[in-house]
Protein backbone atom coordinates (compact mmCIF):
# COMPACT_ATOMS: atom_id res chain seq x y z
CA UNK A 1 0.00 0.00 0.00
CA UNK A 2 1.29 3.14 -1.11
CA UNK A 3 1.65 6.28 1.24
CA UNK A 4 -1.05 7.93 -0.16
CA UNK A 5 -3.36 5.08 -0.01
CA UNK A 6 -2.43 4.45 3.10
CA UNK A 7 -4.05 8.18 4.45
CA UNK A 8 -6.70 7.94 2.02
CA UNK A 9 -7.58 4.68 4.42
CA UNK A 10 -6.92 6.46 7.32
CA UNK A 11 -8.71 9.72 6.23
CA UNK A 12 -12.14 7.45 5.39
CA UNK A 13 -11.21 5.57 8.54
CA UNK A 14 -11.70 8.72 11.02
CA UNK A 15 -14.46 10.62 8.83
CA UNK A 16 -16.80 7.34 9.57
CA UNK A 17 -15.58 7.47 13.32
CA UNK A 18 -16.18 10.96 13.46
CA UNK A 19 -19.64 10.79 12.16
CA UNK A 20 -20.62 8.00 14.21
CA UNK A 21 -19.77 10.48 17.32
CA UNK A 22 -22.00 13.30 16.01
CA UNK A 23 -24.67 11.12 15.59
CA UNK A 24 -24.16 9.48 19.13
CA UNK A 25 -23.71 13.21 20.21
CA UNK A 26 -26.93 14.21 18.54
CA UNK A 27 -28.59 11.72 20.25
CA UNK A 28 -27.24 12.05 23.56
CA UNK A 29 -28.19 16.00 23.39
CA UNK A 30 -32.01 15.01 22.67
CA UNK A 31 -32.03 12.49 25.63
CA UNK A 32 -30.77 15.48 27.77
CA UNK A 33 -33.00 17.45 26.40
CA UNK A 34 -35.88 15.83 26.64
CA UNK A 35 -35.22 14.51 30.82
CA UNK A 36 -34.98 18.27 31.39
CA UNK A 37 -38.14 19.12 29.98
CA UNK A 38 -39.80 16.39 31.62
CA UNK A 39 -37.52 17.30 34.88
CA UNK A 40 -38.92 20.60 34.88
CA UNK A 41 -42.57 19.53 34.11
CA UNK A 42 -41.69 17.55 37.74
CA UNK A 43 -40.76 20.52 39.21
CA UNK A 44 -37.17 20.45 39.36
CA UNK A 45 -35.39 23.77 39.22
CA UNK A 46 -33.52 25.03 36.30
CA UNK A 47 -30.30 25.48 39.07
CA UNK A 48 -30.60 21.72 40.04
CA UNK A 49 -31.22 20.74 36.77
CA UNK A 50 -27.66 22.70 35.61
CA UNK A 51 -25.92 20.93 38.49
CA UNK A 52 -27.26 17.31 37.63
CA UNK A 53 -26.34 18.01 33.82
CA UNK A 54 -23.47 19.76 34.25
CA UNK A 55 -24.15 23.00 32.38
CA UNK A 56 -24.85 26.45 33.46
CA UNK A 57 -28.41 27.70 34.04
CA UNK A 58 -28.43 29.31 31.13
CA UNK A 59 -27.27 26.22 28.95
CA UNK A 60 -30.05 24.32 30.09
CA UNK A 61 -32.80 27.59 29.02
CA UNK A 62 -30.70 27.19 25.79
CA UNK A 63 -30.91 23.66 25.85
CA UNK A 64 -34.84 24.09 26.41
CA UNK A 65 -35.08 26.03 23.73
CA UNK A 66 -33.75 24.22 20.84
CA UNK A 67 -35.72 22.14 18.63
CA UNK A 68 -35.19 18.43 18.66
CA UNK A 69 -32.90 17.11 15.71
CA UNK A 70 -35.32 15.97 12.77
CA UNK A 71 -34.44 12.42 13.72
CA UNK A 72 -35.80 13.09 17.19
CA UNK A 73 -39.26 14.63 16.07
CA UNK A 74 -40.35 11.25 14.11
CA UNK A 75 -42.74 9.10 15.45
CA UNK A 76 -41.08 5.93 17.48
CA UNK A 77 -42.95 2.47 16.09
């Protein structure tokens, strides 16, 4: 295998790797979101909330905020 083939490999190698994170990142960030809605539907405060998730107070009002990804908003079977 030549050099360049070699870091072709390697450059289709992490681009696959990478997208699997951003999906499992994706993901992760709608699961958040959505115990923090229903955390604050409980009646959990926004400062608890920020503690238990480890963000600031005002991540989690811009956390609330967002839209879920398009994946998120289907229907599950």
């Amino acid at each position: 295998m030549t050099d360049a083939a070699a870091a072709i490999k390697g450059i289709r190698q992490a681009a696959r790797r990478r997208a699997r994170g951003n999906a499992i990142r994706r993901e992760a960030t709608d699961d958040l979101r959505r115990y923090c809605h229903e955390a604050q539907a409980a009646g959990v405060s926004i400062s608890q909330i920020a503690r238990e998730a480890g963000l600031s107070r005002q991540g989690v009002y811009d956390l609330l905020a967002e839209r879920p990804s398009p994946k998120q908003r289907r229907t599950r079977p």
